[in-house]
Protein backbone atom coordinates (compact mmCIF):
# COMPACT_ATOMS: atom_id res chain seq x y z
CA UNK A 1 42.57 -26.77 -6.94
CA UNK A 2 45.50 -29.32 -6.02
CA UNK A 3 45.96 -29.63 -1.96
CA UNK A 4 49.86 -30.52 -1.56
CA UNK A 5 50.91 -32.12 2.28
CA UNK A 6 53.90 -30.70 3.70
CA UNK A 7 55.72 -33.70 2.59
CA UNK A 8 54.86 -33.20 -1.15
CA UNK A 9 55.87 -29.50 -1.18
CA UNK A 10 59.25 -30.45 0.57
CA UNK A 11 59.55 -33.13 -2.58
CA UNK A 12 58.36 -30.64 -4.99
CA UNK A 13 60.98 -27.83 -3.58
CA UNK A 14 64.12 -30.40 -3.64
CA UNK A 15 63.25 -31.31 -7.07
CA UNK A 16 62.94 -27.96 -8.32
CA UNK A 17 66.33 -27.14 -6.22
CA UNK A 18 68.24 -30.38 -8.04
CA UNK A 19 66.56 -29.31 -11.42
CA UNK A 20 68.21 -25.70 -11.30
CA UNK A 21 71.75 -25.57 -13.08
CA UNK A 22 72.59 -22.40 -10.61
CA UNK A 23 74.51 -23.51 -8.02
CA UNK A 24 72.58 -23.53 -4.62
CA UNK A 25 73.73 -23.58 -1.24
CA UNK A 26 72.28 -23.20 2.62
CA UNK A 27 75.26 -22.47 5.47
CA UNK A 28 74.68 -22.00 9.05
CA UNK A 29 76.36 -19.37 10.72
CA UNK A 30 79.86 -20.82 10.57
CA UNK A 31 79.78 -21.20 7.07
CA UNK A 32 79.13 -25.10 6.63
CA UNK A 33 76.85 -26.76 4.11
CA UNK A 34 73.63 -27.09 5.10
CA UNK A 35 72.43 -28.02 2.10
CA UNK A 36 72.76 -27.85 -1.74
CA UNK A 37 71.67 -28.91 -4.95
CA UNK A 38 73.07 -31.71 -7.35
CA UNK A 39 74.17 -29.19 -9.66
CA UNK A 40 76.63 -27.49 -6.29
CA UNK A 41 77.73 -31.30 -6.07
CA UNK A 42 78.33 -32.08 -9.29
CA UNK A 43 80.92 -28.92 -9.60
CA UNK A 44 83.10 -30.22 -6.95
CA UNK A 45 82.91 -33.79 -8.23
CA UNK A 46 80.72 -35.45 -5.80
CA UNK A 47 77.63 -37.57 -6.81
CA UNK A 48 75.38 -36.81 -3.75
CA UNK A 49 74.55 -33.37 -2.57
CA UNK A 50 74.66 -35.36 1.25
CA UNK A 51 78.35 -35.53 0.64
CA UNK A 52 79.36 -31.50 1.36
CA UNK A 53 76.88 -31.42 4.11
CA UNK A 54 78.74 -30.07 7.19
CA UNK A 55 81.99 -28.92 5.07
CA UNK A 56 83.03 -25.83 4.27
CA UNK A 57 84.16 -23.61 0.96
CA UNK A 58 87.69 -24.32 2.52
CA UNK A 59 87.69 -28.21 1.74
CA UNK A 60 86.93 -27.48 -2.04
CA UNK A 61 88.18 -23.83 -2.92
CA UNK A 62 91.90 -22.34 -2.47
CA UNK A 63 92.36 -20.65 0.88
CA UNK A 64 92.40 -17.08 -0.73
CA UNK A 65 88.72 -17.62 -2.18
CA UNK A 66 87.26 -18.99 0.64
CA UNK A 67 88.43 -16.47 2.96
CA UNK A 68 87.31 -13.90 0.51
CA UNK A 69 83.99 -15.85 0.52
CA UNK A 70 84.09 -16.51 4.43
CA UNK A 71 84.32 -12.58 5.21
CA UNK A 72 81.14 -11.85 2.43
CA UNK A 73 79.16 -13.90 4.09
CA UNK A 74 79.91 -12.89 7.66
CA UNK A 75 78.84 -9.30 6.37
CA UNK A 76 75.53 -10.26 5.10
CA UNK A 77 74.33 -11.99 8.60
CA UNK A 78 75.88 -8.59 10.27
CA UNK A 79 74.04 -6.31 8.12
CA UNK A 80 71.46 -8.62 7.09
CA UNK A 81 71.50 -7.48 3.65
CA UNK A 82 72.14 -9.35 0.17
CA UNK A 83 74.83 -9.09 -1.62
CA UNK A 84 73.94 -9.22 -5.40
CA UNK A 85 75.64 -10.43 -8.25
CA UNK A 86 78.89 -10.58 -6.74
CA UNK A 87 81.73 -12.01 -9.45
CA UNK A 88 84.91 -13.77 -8.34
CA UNK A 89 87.32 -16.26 -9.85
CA UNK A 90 89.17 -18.46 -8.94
CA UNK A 91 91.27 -21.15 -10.15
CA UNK A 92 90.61 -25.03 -10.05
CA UNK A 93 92.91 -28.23 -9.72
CA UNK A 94 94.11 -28.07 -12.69
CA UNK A 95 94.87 -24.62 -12.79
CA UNK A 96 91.88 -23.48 -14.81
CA UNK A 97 90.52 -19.89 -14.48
CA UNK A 98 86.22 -20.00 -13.83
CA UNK A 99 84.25 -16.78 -13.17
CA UNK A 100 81.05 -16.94 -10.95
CA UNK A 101 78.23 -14.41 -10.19
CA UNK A 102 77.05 -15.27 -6.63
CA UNK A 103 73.70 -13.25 -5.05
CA UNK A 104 74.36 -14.54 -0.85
CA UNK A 105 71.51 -13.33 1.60
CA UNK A 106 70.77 -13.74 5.09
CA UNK A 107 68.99 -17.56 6.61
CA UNK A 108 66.60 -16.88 8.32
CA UNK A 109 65.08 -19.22 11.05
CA UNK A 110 60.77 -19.43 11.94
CA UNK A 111 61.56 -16.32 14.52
CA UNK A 112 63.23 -14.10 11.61
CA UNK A 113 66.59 -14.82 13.44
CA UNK A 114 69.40 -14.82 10.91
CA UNK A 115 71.03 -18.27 11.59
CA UNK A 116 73.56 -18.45 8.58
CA UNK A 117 73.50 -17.85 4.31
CA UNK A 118 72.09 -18.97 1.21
CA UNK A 119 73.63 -18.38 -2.47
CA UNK A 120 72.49 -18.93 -5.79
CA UNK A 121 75.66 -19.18 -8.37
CA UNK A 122 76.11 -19.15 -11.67
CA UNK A 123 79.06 -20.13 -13.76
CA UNK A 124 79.94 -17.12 -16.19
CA UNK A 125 83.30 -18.48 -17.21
CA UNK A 126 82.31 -18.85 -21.10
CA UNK A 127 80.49 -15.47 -20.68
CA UNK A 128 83.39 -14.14 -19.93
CA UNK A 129 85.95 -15.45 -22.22
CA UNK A 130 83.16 -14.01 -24.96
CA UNK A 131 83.99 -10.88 -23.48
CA UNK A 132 87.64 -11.15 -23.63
CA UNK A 133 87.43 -12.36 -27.45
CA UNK A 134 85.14 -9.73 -28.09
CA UNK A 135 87.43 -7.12 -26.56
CA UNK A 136 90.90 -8.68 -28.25
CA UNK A 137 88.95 -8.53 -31.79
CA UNK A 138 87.88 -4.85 -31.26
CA UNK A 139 91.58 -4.23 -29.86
CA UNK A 140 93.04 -6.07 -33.11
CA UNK A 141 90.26 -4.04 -35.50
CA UNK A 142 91.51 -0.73 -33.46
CA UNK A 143 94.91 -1.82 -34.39
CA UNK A 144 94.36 -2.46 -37.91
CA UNK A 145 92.51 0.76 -38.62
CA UNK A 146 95.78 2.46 -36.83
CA UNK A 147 98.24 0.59 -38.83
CA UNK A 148 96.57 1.54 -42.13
CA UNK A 149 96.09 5.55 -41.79
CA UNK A 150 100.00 5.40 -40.31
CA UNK A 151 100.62 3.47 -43.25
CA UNK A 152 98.68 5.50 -45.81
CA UNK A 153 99.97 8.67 -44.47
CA UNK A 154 103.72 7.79 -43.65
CA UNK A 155 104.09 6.60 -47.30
CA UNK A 156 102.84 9.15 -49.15
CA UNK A 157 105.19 11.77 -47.13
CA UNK A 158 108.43 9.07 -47.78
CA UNK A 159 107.05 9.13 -51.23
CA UNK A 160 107.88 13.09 -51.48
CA UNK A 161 110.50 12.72 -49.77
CA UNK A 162 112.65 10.31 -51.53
CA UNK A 163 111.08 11.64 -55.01
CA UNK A 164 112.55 15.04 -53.77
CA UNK A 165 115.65 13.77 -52.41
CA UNK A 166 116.10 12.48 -56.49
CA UNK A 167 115.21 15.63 -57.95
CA UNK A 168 117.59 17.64 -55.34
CA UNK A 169 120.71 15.19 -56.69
CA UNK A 170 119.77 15.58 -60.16
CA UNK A 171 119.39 19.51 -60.31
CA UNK A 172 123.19 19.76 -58.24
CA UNK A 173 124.15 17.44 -60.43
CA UNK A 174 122.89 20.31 -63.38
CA UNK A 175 123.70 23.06 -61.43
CA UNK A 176 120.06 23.95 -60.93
CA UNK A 177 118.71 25.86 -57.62
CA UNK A 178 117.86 23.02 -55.25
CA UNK A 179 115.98 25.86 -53.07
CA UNK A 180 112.46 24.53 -53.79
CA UNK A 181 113.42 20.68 -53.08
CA UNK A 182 114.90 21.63 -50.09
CA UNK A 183 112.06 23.77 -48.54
CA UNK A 184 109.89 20.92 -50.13
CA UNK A 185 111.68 18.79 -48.03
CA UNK A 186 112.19 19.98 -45.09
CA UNK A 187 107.96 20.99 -44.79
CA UNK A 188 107.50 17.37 -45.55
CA UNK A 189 109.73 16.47 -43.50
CA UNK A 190 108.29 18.42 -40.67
CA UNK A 191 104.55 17.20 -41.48
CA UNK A 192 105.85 13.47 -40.47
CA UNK A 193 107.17 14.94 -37.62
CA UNK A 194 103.35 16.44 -36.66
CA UNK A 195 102.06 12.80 -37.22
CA UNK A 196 104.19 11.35 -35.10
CA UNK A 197 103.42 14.18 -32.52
CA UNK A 198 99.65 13.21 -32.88
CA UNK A 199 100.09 9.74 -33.10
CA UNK A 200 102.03 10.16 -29.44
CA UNK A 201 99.48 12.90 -28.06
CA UNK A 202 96.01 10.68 -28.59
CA UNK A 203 98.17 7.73 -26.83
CA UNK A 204 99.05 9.96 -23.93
CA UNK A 205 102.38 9.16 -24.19
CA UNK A 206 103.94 12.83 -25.50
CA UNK A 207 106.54 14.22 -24.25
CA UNK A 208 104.99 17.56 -22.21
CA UNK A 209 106.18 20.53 -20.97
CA UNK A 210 103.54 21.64 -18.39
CA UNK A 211 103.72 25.48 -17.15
CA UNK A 212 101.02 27.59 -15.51
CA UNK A 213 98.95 29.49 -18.27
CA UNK A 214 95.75 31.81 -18.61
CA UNK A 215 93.69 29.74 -20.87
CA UNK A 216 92.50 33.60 -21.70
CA UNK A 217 95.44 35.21 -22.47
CA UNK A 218 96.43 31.80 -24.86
CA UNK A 219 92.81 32.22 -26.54
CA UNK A 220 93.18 35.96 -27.41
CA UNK A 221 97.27 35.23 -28.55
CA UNK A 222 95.40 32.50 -30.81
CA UNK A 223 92.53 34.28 -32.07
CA UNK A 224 93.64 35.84 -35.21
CA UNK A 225 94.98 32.31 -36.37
CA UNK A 226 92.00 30.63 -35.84
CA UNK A 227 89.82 33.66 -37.70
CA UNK A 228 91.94 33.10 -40.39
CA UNK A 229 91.17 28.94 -40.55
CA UNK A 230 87.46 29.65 -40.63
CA UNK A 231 85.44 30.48 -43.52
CA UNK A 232 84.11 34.17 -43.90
CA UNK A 233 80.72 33.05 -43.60
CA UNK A 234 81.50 31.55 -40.50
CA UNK A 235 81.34 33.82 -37.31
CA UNK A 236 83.88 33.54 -34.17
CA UNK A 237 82.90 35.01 -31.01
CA UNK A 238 84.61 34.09 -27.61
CA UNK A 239 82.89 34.55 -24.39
CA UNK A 240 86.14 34.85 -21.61
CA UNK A 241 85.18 34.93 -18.25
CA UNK A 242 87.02 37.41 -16.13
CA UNK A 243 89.34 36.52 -13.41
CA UNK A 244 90.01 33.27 -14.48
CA UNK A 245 92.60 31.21 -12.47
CA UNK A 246 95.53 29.54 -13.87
CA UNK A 247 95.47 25.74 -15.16
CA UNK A 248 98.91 23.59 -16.02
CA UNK A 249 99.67 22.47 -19.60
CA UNK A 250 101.82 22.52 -22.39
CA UNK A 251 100.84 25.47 -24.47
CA UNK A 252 101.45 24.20 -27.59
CA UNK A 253 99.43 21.00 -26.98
CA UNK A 254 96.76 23.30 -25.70
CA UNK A 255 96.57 25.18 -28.73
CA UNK A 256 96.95 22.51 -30.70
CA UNK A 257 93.56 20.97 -28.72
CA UNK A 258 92.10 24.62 -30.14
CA UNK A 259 93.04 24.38 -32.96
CA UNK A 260 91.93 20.55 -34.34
CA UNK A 261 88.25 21.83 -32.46
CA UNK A 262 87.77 25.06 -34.37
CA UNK A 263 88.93 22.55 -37.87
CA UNK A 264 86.67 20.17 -37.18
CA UNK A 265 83.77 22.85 -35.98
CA UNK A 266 84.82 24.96 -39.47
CA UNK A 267 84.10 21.17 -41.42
CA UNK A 268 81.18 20.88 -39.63
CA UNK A 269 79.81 24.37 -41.20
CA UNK A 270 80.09 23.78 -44.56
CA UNK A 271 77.12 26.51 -45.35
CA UNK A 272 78.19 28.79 -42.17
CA UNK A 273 77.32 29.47 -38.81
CA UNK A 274 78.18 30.58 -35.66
CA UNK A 275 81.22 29.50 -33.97
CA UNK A 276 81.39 29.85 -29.83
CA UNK A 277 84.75 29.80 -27.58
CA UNK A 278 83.97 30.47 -23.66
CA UNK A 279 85.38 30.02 -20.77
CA UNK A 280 84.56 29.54 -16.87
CA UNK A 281 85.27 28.28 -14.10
CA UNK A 282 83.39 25.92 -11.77
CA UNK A 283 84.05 25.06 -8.12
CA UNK A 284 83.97 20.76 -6.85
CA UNK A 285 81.68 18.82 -8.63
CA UNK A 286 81.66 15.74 -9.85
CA UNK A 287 80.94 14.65 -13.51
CA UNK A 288 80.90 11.52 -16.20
CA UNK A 289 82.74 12.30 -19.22
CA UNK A 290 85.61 10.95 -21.56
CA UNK A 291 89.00 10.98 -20.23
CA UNK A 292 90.33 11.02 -16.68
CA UNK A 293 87.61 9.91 -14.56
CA UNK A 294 89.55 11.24 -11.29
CA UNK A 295 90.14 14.41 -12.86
CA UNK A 296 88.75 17.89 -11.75
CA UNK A 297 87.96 17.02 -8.14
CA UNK A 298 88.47 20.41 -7.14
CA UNK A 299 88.10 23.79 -8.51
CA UNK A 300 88.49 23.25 -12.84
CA UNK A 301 88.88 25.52 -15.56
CA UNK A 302 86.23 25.08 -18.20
CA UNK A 303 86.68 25.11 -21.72
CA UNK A 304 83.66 24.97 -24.18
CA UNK A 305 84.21 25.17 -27.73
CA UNK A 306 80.50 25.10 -29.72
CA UNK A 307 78.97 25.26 -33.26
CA UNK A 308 75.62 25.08 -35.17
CA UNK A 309 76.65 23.02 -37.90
CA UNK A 310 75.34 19.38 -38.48
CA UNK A 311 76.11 17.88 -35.66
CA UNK A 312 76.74 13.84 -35.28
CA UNK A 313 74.37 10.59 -34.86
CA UNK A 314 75.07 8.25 -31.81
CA UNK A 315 77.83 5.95 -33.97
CA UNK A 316 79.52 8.91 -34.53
CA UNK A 317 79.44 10.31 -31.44
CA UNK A 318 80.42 6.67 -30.13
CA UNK A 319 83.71 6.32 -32.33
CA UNK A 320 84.93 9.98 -32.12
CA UNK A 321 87.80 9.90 -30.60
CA UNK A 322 89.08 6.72 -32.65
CA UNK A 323 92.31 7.58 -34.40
CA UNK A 324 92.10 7.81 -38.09
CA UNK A 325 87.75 7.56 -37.75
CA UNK A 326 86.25 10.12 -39.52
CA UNK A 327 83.40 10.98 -41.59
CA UNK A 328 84.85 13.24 -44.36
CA UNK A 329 85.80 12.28 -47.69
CA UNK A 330 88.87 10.80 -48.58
CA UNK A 331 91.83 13.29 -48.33
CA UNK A 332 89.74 15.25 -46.49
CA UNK A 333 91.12 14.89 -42.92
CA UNK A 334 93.48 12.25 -41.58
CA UNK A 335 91.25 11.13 -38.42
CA UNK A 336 93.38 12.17 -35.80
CA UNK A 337 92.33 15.44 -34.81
CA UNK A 338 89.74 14.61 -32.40
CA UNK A 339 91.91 11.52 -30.91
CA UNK A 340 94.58 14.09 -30.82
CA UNK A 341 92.44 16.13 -28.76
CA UNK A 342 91.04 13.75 -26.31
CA UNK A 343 94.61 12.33 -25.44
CA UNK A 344 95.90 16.18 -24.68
CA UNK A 345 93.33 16.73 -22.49
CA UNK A 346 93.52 13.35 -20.87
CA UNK A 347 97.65 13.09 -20.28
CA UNK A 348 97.13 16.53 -19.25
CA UNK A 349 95.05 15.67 -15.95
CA UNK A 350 91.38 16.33 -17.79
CA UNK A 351 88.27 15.10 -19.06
CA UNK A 352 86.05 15.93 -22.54
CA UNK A 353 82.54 15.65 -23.21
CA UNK A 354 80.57 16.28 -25.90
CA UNK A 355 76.97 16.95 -26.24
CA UNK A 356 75.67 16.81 -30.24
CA UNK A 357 72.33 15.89 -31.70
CA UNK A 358 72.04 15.47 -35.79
CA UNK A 359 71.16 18.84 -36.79
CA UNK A 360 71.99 20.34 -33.78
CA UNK A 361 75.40 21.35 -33.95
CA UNK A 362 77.94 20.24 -31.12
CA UNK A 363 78.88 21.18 -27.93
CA UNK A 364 83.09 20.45 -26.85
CA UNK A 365 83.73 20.73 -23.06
CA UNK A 366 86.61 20.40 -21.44
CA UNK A 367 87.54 20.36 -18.23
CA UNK A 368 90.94 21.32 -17.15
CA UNK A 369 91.86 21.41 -13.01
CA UNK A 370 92.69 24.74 -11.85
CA UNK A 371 96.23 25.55 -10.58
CA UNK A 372 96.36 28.35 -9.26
CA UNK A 373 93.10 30.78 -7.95
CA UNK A 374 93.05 34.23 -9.52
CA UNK A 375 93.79 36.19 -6.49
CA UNK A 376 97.31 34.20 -7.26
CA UNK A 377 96.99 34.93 -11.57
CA UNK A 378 99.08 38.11 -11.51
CA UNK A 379 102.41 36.56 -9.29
CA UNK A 380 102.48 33.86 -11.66
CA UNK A 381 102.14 34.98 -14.74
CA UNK A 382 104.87 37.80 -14.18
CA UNK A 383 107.38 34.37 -13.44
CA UNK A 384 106.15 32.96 -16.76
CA UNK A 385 106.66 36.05 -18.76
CA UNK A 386 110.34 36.35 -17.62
CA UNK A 387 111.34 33.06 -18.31
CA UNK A 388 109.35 33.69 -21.90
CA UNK A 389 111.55 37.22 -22.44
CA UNK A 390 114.27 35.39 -21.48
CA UNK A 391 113.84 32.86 -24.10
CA UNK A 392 113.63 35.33 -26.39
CA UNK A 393 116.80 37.39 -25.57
CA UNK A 394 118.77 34.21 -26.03
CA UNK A 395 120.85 33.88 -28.91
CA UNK A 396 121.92 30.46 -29.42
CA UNK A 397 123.79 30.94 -32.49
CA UNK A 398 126.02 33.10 -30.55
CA UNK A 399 129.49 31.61 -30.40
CA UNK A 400 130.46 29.70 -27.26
CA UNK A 401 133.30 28.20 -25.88
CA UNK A 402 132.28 25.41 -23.67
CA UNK A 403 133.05 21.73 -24.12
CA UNK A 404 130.24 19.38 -24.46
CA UNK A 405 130.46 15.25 -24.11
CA UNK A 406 128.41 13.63 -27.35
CA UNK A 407 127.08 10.39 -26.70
CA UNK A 408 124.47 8.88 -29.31
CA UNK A 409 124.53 5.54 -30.62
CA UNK A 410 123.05 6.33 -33.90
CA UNK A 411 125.90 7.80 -36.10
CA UNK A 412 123.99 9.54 -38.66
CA UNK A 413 121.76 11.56 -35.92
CA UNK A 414 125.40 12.10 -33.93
CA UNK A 415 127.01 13.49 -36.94
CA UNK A 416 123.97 16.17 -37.21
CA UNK A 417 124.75 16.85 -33.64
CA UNK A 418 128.19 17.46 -33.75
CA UNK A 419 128.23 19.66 -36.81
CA UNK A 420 125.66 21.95 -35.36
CA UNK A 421 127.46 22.31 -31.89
CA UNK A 422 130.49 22.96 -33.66
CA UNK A 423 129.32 25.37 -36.06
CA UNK A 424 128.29 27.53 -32.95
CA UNK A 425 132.05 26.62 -31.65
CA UNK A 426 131.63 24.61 -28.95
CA UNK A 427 134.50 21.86 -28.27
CA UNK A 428 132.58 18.81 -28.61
CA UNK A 429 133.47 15.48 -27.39
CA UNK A 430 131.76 12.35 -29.10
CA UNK A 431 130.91 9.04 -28.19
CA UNK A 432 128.77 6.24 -29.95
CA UNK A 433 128.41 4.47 -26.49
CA UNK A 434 128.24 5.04 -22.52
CA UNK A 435 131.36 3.21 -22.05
CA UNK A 436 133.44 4.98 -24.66
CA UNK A 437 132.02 8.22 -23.14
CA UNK A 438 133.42 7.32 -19.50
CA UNK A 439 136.49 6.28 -21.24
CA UNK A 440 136.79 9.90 -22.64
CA UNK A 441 135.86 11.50 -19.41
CA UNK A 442 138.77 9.77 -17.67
CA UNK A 443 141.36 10.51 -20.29
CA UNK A 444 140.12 14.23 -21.58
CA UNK A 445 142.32 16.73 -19.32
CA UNK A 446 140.05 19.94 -19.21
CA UNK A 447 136.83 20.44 -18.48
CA UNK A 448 133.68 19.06 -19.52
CA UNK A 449 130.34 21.31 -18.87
CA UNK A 450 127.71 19.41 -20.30
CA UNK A 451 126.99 15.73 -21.28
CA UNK A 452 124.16 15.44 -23.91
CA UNK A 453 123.15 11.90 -24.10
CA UNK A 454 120.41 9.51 -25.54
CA UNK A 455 118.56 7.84 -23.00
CA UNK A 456 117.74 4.31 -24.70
CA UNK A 457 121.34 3.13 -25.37
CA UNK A 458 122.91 -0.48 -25.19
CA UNK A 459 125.09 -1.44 -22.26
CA UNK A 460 124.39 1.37 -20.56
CA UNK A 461 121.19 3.92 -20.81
CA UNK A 462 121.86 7.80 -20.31
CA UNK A 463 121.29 7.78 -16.53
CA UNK A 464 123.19 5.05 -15.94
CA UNK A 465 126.13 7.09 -17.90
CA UNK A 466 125.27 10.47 -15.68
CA UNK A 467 125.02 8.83 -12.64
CA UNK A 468 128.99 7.01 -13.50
CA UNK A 469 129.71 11.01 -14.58
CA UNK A 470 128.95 12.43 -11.78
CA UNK A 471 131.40 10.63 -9.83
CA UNK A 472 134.33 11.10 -11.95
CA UNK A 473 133.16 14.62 -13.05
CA UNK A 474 130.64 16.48 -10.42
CA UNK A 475 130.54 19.61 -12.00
CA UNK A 476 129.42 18.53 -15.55
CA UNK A 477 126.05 19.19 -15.96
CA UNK A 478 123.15 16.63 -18.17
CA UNK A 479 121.01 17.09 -21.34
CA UNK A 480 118.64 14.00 -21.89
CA UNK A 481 118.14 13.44 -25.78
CA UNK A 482 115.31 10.83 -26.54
CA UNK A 483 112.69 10.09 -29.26
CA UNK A 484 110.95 7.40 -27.18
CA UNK A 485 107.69 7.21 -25.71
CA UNK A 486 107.32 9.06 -22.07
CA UNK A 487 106.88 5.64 -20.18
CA UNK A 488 109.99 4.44 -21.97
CA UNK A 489 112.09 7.98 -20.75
CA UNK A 490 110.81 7.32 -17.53
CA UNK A 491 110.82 3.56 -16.92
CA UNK A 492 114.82 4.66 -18.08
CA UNK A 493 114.98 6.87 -15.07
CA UNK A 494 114.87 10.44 -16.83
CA UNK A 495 112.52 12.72 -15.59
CA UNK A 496 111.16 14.28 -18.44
CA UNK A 497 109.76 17.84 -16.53
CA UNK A 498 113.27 18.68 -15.47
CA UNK A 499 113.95 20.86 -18.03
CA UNK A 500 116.97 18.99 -18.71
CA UNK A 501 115.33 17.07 -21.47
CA UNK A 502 115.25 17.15 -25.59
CA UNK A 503 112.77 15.41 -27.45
CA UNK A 504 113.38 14.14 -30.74
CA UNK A 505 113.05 15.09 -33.47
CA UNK A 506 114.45 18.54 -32.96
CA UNK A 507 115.42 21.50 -34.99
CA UNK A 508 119.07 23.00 -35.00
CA UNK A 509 117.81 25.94 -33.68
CA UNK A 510 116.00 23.88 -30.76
CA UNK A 511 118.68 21.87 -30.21
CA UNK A 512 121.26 25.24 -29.41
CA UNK A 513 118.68 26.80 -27.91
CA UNK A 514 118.27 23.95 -24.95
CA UNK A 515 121.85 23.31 -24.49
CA UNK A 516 122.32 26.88 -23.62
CA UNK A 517 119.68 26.59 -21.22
CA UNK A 518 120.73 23.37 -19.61
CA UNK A 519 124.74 25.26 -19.47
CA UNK A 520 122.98 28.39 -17.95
């Protein structure tokens, strides 16, 4: 057995220290260098380790990271406890970015008296930029696999479009019917519409109109539908629990987030099975799952949607949510039901897990925060189902009188406008700009009761042209028209849950309907 002196071991210990290509480090209790290693030296340029003895992290490091690095180690001789694996970056001389991963701990003297620090730290700068490479090619592969299903899908519906659009001028041309290429049309037409709808709602950047609902009472409404998308062989039965309170969403997102679940649990049950809707509802409690993270703090409405079909492997189950991944054949499914899904739930405040074993079927939960208790249900829903009978009642085709101000810088899309507003005989007023509209306001002698405007114009945006309106004409009252994204509405200055707002594209019908809302 080798005897080592004191001396040797405090040779042995330096050399291993200058050997290490961590960073190493001893401070005494005001945070100067005690000592280091060659490899601590070397970083800052200097070609003794005796050189930072009795300096400081603030004669090397920007003030910002020492101070940063000044208060950590202050906490570990108060506490006395490590603090591991800490990253930070900072930037050197020449502006450079470097990452580190620093483990400090207390110094402790013969006594067990803490008399200052010692680190150990490790560059991870290239670890890092890996990282980033790795997450920009996944990003760009993400982005790819997007750009090719919009692709695919947008071209085949221009495809029947335009090939429609020929056969339409060819058969008036003959003096054909041109009913079937216009209902042809127009469903096509209204399909690229739905992609663009899902393409929005698994960004979470759709346009919603939130309103307190009974998840129940939407289920039952949506029931038949959904019997009739599954196959006979395939059995529905929903489990509703009773006094249920109310959540917050757009209903028509929320059924669509029904409806793309019972698809893709139908697809999943190719030979039958048993399909399961419940609901429940669960008081604070925190829970990991996809979607907002911050979600569901409080009470939550639960939603579980379950099958016994197949069920999914762990790459599915990792890539589920992907837009345009899917495992069915080709023309199959477009790959955005399930994305479609998990950006509903998540712009709509909640969270989705799923639970699914190969063989096993699948398990859907979602977790939507509660609104309103059901003590408060009945109050409520009465409010709701007035301002749905009222809906109804409307007529918008009914003939009106008021003059409206036009403003959209896109003639083709104005010219729709105006021809439908005029057909139900409003006066209508149009503009292709917001300074051709104030121009009008200031020379047009009667009234004017409602400006519809696009929001993202040049010059000047649609608030900027209501808030000018309002001072010249206080009385006139403002429809928002846009087909941007929500951010884009918003960063514009339009709030879109106002009820003062349109979102492209719209229907005739939907556009009548809202400007006799917005007049009422």
């Amino acid at each position: 057995m080798i005897h080592y002196e004191r001396e040797d071991l405090a040779v042995l210990l330096h050399s291993l220290l200058d050997h290490i290509p961590d960073r190493i480090y001893f401070k005494d209790a005001q945070g100067r260098f005690l000592r280091v290693n060659k490899a601590k030296a070397e970083i800052h340029g200097l070609s003794s380790p005796d050189e930072l003895v009795n300096k400081s992290d603030f004669d090397f490091f920007p003030e910002e990271f020492a101070r940063r690095a000044q208060a950590d180690e202050e906490r570990v001789m108060q506490t006395g406890q490590p603090l591991i694996a800490q990253e930070e970056s900072f930037l050197d001389s020449r502006g450079r970015q470097h990452w580190v991963s620093t483990t400090k701990s207390p110094l402790r003297d013969a006594k067990g008296q803490i008399i200052g620090t010692f680190g150990i730290t490790r560059d991870i700068t290239q670890h890092k930029q890996l990282e980033s490479q790795l997450r920009q090619a996944q990003k760009m592969e993400a982005v790819g696999q997007l750009a090719g299903g919009i692709a695919h899908d947008f071209n085949n519906l221009l495809t029947i479009i335009l090939g429609y659009t020929s056969l339409l001028l060819d058969q008036a041309k003959q003096g054909q019917s041109i009913d079937e290429s216009v209902r042809v049309i127009r469903s096509t037409a209204e399909r690229a519409a739905s992609l663009t709808r899902q393409l929005l709602a698994f960004s979470r950047k759709q346009m919603l109109v939130p309103v307190l609902l009974d998840l129940n009472a939407v289920i039952g409404e949506l029931a038949p539908m959904l019997r009739r998308l599954i196959s006979a062989d395939i059995h529905l039965h929903t489990n509703l629990a009773e006094n249920l309170g109310l959540i917050k969403a757009d209903r028509h997102q929320l059924e669509q987030v029904l409806i793309n679940l019972v698809i893709n649990a139908r697809d999943a049950m190719p030979a039958g099975g048993l399909l399961t809707i419940e609901t429940h509802e669960e008081g604070p409690r925190s829970q990991t799952g996809l979607g907002n993270e911050e979600c569901c703090d409080g009470a939550r409405i639960v939603l579980t949607v379950r099958d016994t079909g197949h069920g999914m492997d762990e790459h599915t189950r990792a890539h589920l949510f992907e837009p345009f991944f899917t495992t069915k054949e080709a023309g199959k499914g477009t790959g955005l039901g399930l994305a479609t899904v998990y950006g509903i739930v998540q712009q709509s405040g909640g969270r989705i897990t799923v639970d699914s074993a190969l063989g096993g079927g699948a398990t859907f939960r979602i977790e939507l925060p509660r609104a309103l208790p059901s003590g408060e249900r009945r109050t409520a829903s009465g409010a709701n189902e007035e301002l749905s009978s009222l809906a109804v009642r409307r007529s918008p085709f009914a003939t009106r009188k008021e003059t409206i101000l036009l403003v959209e810088d896109e003639e083709t899309l104005r010219n729709l406008a105006l021809a439908v507003l005029r057909k139900i005989g409003y006066t209508v007023l149009e503009a292709a700009h917001g300074g051709e509209a104030l121009a009008i306001c200031q020379s047009h002698e009667g009234p004017i009761d409602l400006l519809v405007t696009d929001v993202v114009m040049p010059v000047l945006n649609g608030r900027e042209l209501a808030d000018r309106l309002a001072l010249l004409r206080p009385a006139t009252k403002v429809l928002y028209v846009s087909g941007c994204t929500m951010d884009t509405v918003v960063r514009n200055g339009v709030f879109t849950d106002s009820g003062h707002f349109l979102h492209k594209p719209f229907t005739p019908a939907a556009l009548a309907d809202k400007v006799r809302e917005v007049i009422d």
